[in-house]
Protein backbone atom coordinates (compact mmCIF):
# COMPACT_ATOMS: atom_id res chain seq x y z
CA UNK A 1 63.22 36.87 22.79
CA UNK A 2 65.74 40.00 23.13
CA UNK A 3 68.00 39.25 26.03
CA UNK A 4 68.03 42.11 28.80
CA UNK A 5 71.34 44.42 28.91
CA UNK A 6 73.00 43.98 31.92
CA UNK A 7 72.46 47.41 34.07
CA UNK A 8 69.65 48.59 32.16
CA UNK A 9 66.49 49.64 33.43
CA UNK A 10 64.57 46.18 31.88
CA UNK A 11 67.06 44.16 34.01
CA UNK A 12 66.22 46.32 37.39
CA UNK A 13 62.76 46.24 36.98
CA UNK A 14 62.66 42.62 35.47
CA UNK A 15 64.50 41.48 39.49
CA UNK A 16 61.79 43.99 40.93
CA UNK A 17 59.00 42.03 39.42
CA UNK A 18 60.83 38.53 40.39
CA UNK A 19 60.98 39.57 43.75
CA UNK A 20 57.93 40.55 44.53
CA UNK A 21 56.23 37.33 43.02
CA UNK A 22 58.61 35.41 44.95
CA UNK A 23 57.81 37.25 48.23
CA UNK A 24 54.08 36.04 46.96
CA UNK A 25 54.91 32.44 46.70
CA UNK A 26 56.66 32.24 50.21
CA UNK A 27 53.79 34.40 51.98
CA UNK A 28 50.92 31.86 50.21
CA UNK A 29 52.89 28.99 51.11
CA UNK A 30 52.70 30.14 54.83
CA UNK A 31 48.86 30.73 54.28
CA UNK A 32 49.11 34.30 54.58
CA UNK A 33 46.85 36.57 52.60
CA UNK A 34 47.86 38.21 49.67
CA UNK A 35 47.08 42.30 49.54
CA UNK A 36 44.30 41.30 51.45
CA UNK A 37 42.97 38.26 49.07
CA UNK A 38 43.11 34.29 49.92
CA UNK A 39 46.00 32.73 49.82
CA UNK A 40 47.49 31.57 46.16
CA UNK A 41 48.32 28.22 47.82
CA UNK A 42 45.28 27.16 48.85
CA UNK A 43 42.97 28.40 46.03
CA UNK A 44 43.36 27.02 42.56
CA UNK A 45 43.27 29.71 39.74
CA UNK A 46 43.16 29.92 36.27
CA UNK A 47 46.60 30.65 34.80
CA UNK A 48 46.62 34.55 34.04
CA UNK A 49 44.98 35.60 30.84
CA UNK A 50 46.53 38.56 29.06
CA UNK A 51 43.86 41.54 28.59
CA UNK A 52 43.75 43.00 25.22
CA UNK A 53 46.42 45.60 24.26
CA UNK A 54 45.16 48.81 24.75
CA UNK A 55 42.09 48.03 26.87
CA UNK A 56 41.73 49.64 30.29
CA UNK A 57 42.27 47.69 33.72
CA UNK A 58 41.99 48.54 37.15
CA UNK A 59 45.30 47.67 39.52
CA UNK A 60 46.06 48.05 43.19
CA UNK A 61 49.71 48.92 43.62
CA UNK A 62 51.15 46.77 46.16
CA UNK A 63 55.04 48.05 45.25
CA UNK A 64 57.21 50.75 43.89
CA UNK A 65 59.95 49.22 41.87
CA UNK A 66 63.29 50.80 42.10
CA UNK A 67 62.72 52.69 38.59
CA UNK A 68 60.17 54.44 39.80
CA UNK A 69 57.07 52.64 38.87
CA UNK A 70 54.39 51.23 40.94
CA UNK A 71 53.93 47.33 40.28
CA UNK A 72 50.62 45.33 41.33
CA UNK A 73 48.96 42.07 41.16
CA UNK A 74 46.65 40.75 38.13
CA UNK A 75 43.88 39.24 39.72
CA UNK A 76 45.39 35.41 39.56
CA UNK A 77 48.38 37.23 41.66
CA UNK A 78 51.20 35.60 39.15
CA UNK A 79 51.33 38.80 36.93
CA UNK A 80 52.66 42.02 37.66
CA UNK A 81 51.13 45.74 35.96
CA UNK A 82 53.62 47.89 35.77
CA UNK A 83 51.96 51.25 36.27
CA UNK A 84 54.09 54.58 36.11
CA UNK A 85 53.08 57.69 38.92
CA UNK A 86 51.34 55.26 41.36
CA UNK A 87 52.51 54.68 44.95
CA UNK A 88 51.44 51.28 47.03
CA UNK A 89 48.32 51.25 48.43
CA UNK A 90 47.00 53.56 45.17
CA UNK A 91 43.90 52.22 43.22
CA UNK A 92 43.91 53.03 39.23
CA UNK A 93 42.77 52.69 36.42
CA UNK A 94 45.74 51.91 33.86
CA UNK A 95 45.89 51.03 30.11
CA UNK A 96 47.56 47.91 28.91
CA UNK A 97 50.55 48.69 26.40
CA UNK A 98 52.57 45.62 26.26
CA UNK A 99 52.79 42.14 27.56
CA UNK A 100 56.01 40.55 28.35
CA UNK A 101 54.32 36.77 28.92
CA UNK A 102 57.59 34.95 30.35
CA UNK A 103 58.79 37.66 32.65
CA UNK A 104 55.32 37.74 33.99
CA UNK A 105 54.41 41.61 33.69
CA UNK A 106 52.91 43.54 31.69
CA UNK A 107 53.34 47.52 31.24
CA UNK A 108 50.58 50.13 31.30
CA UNK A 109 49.85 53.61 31.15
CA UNK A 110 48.39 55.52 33.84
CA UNK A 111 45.02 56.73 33.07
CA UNK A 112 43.79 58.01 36.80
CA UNK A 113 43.73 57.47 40.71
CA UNK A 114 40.55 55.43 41.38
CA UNK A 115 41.58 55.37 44.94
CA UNK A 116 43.99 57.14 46.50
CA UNK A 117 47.01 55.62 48.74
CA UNK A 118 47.37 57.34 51.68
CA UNK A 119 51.31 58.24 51.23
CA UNK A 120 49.83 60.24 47.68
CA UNK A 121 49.64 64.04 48.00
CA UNK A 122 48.27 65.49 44.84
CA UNK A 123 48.62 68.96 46.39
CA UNK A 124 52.67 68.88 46.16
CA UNK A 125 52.81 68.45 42.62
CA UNK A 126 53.63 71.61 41.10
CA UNK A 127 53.81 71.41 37.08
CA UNK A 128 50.81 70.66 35.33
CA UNK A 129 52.47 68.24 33.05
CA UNK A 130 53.56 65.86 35.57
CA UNK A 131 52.18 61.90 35.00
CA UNK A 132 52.50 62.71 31.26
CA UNK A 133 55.91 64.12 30.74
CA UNK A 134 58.53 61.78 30.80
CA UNK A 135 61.34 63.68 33.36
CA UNK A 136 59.26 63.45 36.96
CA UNK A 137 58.05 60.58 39.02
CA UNK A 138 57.43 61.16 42.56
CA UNK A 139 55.94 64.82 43.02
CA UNK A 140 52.97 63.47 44.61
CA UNK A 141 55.37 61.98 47.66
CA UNK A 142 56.49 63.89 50.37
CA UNK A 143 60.10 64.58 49.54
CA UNK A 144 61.22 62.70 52.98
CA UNK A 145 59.37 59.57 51.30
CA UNK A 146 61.16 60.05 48.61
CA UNK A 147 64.70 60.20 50.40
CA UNK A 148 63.40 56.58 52.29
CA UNK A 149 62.57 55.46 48.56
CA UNK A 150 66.07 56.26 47.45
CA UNK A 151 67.52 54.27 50.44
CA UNK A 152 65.51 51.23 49.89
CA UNK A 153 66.54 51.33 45.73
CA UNK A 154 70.40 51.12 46.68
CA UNK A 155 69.85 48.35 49.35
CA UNK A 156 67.34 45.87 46.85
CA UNK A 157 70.84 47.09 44.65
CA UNK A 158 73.58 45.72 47.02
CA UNK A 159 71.36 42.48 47.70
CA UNK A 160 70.24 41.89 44.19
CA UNK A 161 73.36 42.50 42.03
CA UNK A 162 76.25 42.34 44.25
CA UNK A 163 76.86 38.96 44.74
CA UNK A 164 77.63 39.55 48.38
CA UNK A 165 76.87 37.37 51.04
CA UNK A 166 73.67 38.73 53.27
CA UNK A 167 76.59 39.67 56.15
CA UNK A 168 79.16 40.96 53.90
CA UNK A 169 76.66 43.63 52.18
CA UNK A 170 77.38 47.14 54.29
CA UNK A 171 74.75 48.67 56.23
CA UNK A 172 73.03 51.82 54.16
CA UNK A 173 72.81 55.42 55.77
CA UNK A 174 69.98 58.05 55.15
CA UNK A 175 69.81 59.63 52.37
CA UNK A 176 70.78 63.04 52.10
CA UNK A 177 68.68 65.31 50.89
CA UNK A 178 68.74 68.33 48.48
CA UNK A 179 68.87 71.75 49.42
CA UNK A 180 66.08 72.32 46.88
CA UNK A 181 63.08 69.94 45.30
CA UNK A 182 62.66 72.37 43.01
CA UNK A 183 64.47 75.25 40.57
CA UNK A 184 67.74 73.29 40.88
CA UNK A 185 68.23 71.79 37.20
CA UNK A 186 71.04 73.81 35.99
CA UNK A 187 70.80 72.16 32.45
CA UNK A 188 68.02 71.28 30.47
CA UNK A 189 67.46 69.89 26.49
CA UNK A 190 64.50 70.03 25.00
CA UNK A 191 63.62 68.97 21.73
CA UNK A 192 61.37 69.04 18.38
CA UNK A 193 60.83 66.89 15.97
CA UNK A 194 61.16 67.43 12.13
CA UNK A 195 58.20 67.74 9.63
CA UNK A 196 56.59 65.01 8.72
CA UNK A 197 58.95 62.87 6.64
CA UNK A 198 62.05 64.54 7.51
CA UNK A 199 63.80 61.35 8.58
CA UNK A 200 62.57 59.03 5.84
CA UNK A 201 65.32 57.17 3.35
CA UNK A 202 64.66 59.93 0.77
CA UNK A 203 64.57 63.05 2.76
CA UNK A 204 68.15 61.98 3.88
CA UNK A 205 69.09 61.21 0.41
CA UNK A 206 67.69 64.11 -1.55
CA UNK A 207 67.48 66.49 1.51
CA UNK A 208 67.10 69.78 -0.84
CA UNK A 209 63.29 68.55 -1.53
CA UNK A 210 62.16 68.62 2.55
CA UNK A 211 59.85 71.13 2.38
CA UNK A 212 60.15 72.61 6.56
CA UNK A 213 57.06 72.88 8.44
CA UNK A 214 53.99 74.32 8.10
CA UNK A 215 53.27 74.79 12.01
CA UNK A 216 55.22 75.53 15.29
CA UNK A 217 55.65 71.55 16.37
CA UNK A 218 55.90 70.70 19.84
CA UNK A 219 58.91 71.59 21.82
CA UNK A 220 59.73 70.19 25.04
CA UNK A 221 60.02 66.47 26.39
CA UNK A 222 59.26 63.09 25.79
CA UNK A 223 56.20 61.86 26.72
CA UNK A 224 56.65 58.89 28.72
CA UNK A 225 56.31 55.57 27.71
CA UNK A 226 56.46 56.92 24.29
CA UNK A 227 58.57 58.82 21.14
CA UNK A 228 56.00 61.53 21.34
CA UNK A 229 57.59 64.71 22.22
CA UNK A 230 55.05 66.59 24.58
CA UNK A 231 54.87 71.02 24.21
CA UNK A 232 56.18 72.08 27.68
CA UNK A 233 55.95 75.83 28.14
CA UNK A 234 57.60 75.73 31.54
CA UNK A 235 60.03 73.46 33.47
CA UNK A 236 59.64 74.14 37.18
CA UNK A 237 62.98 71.96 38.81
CA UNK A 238 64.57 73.87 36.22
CA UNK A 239 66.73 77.18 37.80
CA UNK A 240 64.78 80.52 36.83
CA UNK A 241 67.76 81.51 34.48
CA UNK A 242 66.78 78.36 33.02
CA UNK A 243 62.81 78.91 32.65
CA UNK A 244 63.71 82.23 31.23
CA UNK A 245 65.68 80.62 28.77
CA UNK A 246 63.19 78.14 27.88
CA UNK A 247 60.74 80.62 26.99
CA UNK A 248 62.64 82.83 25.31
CA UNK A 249 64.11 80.09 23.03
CA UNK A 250 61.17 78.83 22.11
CA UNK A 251 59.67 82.15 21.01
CA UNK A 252 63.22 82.08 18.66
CA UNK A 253 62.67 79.08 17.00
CA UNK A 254 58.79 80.01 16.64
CA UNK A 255 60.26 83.35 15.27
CA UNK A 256 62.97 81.37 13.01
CA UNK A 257 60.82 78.13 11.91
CA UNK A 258 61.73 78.80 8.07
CA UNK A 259 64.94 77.75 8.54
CA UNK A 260 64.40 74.38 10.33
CA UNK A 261 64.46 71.54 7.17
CA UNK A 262 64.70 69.06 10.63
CA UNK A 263 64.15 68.45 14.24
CA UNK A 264 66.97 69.80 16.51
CA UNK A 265 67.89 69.59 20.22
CA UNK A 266 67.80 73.28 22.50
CA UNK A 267 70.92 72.93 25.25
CA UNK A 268 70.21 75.58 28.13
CA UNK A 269 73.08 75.53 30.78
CA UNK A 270 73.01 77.88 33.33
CA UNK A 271 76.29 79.71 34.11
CA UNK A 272 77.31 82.25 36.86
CA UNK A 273 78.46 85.96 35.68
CA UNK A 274 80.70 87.84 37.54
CA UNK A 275 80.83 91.74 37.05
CA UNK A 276 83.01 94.44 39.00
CA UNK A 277 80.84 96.51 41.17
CA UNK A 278 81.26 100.44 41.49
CA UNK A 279 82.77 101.27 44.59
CA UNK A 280 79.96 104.08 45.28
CA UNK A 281 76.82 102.92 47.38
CA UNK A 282 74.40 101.46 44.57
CA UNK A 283 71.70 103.42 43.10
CA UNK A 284 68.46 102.37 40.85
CA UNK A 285 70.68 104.26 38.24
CA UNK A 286 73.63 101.78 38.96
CA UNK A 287 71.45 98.28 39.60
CA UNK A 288 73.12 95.35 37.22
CA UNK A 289 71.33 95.41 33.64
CA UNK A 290 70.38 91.37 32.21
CA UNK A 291 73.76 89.78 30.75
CA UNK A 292 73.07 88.51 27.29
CA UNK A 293 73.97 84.79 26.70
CA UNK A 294 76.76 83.65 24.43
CA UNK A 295 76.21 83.36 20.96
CA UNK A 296 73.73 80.65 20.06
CA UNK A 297 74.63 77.60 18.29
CA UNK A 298 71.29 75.88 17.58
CA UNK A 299 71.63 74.93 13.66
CA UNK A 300 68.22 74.71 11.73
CA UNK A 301 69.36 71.70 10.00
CA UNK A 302 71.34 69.51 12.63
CA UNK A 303 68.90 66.71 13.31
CA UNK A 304 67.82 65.95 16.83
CA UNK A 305 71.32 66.40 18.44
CA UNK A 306 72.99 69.33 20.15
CA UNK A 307 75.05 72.11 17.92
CA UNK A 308 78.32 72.91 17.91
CA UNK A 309 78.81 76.34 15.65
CA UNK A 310 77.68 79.19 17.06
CA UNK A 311 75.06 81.94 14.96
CA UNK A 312 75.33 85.37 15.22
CA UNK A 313 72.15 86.07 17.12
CA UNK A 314 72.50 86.36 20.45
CA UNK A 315 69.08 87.50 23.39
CA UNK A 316 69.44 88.78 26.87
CA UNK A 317 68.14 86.78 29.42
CA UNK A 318 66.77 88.57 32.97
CA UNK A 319 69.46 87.97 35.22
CA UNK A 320 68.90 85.48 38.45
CA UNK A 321 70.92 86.65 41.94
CA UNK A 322 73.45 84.35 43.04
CA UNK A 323 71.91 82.56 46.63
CA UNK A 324 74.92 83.70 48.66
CA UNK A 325 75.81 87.41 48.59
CA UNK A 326 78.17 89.07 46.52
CA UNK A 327 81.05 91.26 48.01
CA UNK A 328 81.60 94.90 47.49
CA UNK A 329 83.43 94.42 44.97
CA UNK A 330 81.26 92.12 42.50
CA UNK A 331 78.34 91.14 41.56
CA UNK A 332 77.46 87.60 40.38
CA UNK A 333 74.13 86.98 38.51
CA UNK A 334 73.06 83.64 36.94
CA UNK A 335 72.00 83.63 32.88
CA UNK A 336 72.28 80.85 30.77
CA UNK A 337 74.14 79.64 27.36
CA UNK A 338 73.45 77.50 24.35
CA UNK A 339 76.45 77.00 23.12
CA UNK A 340 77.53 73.18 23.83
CA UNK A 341 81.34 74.25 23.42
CA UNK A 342 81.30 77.61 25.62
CA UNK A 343 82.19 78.01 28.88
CA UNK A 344 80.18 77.62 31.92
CA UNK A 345 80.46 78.60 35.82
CA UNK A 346 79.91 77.03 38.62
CA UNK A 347 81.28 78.17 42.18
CA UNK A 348 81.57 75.61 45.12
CA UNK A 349 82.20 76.90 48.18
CA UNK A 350 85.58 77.99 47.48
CA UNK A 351 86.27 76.42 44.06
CA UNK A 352 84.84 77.53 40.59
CA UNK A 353 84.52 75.22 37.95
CA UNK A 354 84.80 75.98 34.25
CA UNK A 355 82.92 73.29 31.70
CA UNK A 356 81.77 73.10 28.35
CA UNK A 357 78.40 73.85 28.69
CA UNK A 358 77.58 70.66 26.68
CA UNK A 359 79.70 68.29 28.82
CA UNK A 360 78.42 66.15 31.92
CA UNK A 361 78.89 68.12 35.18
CA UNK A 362 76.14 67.96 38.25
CA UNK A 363 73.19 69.00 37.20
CA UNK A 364 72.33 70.29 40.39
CA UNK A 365 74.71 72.52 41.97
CA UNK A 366 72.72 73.18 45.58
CA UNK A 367 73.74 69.76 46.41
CA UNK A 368 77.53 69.84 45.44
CA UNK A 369 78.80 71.61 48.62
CA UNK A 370 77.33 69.35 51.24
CA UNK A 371 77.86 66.47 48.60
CA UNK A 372 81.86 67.16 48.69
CA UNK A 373 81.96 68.15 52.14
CA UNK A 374 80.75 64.77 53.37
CA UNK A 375 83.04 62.80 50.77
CA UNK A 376 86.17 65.04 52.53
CA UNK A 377 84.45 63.86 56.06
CA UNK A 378 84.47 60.39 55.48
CA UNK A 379 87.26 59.45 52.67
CA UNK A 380 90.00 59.23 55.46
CA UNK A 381 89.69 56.52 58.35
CA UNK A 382 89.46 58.21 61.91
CA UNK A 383 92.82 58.15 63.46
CA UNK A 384 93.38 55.70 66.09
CA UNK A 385 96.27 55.70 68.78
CA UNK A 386 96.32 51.87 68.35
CA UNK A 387 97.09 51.47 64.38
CA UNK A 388 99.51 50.61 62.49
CA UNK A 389 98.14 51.69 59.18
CA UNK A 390 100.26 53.77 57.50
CA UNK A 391 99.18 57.98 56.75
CA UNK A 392 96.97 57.94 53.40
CA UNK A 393 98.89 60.12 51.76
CA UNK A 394 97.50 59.44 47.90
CA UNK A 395 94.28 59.95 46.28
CA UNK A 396 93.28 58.46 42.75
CA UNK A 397 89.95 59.74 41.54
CA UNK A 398 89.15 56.67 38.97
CA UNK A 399 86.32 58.50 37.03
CA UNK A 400 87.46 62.20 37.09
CA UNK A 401 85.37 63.66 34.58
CA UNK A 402 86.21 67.58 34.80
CA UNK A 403 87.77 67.40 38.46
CA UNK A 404 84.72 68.21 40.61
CA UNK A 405 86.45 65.32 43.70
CA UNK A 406 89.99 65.55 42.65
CA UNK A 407 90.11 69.33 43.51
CA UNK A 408 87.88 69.62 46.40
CA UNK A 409 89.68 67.11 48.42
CA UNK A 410 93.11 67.90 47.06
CA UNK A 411 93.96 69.75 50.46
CA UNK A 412 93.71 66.39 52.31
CA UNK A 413 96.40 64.65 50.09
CA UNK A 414 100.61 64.93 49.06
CA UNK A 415 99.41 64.04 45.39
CA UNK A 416 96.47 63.19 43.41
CA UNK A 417 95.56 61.50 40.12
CA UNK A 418 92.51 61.88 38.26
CA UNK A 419 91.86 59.41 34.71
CA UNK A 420 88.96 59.84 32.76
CA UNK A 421 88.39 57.97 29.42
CA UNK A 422 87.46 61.15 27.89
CA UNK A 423 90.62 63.58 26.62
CA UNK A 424 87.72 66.56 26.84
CA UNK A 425 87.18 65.82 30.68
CA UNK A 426 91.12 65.72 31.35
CA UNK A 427 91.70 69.35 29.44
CA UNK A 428 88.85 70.32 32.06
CA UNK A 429 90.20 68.94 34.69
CA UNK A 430 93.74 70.61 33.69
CA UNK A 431 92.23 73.90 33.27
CA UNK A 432 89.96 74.16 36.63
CA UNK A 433 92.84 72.62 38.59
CA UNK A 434 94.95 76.11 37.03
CA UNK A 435 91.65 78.00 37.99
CA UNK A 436 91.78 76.93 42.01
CA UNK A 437 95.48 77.08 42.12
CA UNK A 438 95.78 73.06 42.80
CA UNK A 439 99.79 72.34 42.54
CA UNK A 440 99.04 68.43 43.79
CA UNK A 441 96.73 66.93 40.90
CA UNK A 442 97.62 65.19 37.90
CA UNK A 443 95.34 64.26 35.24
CA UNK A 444 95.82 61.87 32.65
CA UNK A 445 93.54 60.24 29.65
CA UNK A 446 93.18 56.62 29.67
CA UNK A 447 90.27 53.77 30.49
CA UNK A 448 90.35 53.28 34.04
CA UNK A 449 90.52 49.45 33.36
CA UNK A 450 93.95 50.25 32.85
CA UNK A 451 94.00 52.54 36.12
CA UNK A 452 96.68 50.92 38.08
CA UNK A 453 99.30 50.54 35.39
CA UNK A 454 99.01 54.61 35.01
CA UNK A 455 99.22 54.94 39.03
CA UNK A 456 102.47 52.82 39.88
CA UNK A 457 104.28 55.51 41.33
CA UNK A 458 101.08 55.89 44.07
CA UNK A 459 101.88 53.33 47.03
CA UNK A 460 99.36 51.38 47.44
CA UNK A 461 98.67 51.50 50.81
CA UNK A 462 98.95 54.92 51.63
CA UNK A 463 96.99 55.34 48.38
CA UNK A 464 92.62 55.89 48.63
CA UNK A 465 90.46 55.30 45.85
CA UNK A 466 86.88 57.35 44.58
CA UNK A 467 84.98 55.79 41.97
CA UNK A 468 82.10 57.44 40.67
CA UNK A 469 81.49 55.36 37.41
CA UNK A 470 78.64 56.53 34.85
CA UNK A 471 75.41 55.09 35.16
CA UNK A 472 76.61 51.27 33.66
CA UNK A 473 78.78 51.25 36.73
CA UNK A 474 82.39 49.78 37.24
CA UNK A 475 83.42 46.79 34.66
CA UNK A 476 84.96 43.46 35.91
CA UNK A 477 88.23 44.17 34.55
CA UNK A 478 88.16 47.68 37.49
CA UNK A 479 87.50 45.69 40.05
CA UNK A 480 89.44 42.75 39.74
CA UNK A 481 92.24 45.37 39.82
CA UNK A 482 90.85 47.61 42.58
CA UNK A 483 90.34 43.90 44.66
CA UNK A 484 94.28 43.21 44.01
């Protein structure tokens, strides 16, 4: 059996299923009911017997694991359905897909709502691919539900994985919530697959014989639970520059589909233009025209990853105006770029940020200014008359990527350091420091399990720390230093 990679989804959802038939156990062992059905305790049952792969079942959701799907009870209440786009209390019909016998669940597809739960509201969902496409879970729960879900996923976090004594694990605040539920995605990727073929042993080998394709194939996203890449005309949490975009490029590649031998991945990033304004009072005659994008860089051959050299065709895309409002003297409009090496712009309350548009920065940007405003509200302990702490005076940002927390709370600090393992990130970081006229920063290349040894000159106890690791989290060899 394939052990389970620590920090994956398998291994969250794997302690989500434990839990819950744990919780079972303890509950029929009291000689409480189970969802409403006799106790497991004091009923003997038939060990549970797998249904056939593929067939259909009927489940009642009785959780929502912290991935996002709902889990409920086979009918012997000692194996879990894992059932995606369901919320507790739904009843629905699901279709088996695969059985994983000794972790005690098996996962499904969701067919349809045979009964509804009474926290689902069908009439929020917005994009008719949603419980299909692979990028949305929860736009049938009211977004404050949501928030409370979000809470409740870092808490089953702190008490599953952390190791921490029950008193010793910190108490968890509200979530905060977006701005915006939807139009916010300020980058997107969809995809195609090649022809038929395309990625066999010879097609790689003797590549001049692929013969392209003989229809449009689907561009968009993966279906989930699957490889199958689902058409999706229209992205709705995606920013209007960015819907624009999506049509438009997919009416080039329809346009260009001799040229494609292979699959290939579409970046759209969404940057901000600026353009001088004419001091006279604005006219029709004088309204901004649409800002073409950068040159595009999709190449007909690269297979199923992002391109790097830019073509010579380049479209316009219709201009999007910027939420707050632009001065007298400019005018800032929102397009989008396709180019994974050009520049894009982002403005933060006061600070811009310039990224390669193919490089990991927030994807969405209505969030960053109350995001960064509460980090500067809370990174510094409230001053007491009575302590004897010394002034924090330093700030190390341990996973800087392109700068976003090292500049924004530079003004609070005498110096700050920002490491990132990646030498692109630092040159970013470099540059938008330059950009915001940040004299206190320093940025330097290295793995932050290294991170003190680059910092000695930083005393440590005038000296604060932000880590926000990727998704895998913070190794051992981090902590044990950030501990010391």
């Amino acid at each position: 059996m394939k052990a389970v990679q620590e920090g994956s989804n398998e291994q969250v959802l794997l302690a989500d299923v434990r839990e819950l038939l744990q919780n079972v156990k303890i509950r029929g062992a009291n000689g409480s009911a189970v969802d409403g059905r006799d106790s497991v305790a004091n009923e003997a049952k038939a060990p549970f017997d797998p249904p056939e792969r593929f067939s259909e079942v009927d489940v009642e959701i009785s959780a929502l694991s912290s991935i996002g799907d709902g889990l409920g009870f086979s009918s012997t209440s000692d194996h879990v359905f894992v059932v995606p786009f369901t919320l507790p209390g739904d009843v629905v019909k699901a279709k088996v897909v695969s059985h994983f016998a000794n972790d005690s669940y098996t996962l499904t597809d969701f067919l349809s709502v045979l009964k509804p739960s009474p926290q689902r509201n069908d009439s929020l969902v917005k994009c008719p691919y949603f419980s299909r496409c692979s990028g949305c879970q929860f736009q049938m729960l009211s977004y404050n539900e949501q928030l409370v879900h979000k809470k409740t996923i870092i808490e089953k976090a702190y008490r599953t994985f952390s190791s921490l004594a029950p008193e010793s694990i910190p108490p968890i605040g509200d979530t905060i919530g977006s701005p915006m539920q939807y139009g916010y995605r300020t980058k997107i990727t969809p995809h195609f697959d090649g022809p038929p073929g395309s990625m066999s042993r010879r097609a790689r080998k003797y590549p001049d014989e692929l013969q392209g394709f003989t229809e449009v194939p689907p561009i968009g996203f993966m279906m989930k639970g699957t490889r199958k890449t689902m058409d999706i005309e229209d992205c709705p949490i995606a920013t209007d520059a960015l819907r624009d975009g999506l049509r438009i490029e997919r009416k080039r590649v329809a346009d260009e589909l001799s040229k494609y031998k292979r699959g290939a991945t579409i970046l759209l990033r969404e940057t901000t233009t600026t353009t001088q304004a004419k001091q006279e009072p604005p006219t029709p005659e004088a309204a901004p025209q649409p800002i073409s994008s950068p040159a595009r860089s999709l190449s007909p051959n690269h297979s199923n990853i992002s391109p790097s050299a830019p073509s010579d065709s380049t479209a316009p895309t219709a201009p999007t105006t910027l939420d707050r409002p632009s001065t007298a003297s400019y005018t800032e409009t929102k397009t989008y770029i396709t180019d994974q090496n050009a520049l894009s712009t982002e403005h933060i309350g006061p600070y811009t940020f310039r990224n390669p548009a193919g490089a990991f920065f927030q994807n969405n940007n209505s969030i960053l200014p109350t995001f960064t405003a509460y980090i500067r509200t809370h990174i510094l302990p409230s001053p007491s008359p009575s302590s004897t702490d010394p002034k924090i005076t330093h700030l190390i940002d341990a996973y800087s990527g392109s700068g976003l927390f090292t500049i924004t709370l530079s003004p609070l600090f005498t110096s700050c350091l920002g490491i990132d393992i990646a030498a692109s990130s630092i040159a970013s970081a470099r540059s938008n420091a330059a950009l915001n006229n940040v004299t206190n920063a320093e940025f330097i290349a290295g793995d932050s399990a290294d991170i003190f040894a680059r910092a000695e000159h930083f005393p440590p106890r005038r000296s604060v720390v932000v880590v926000d690791p990727p998704r895998k989290g913070c190794d051992d060899g981090f902590l044990r230093q950030l501990l010391r």
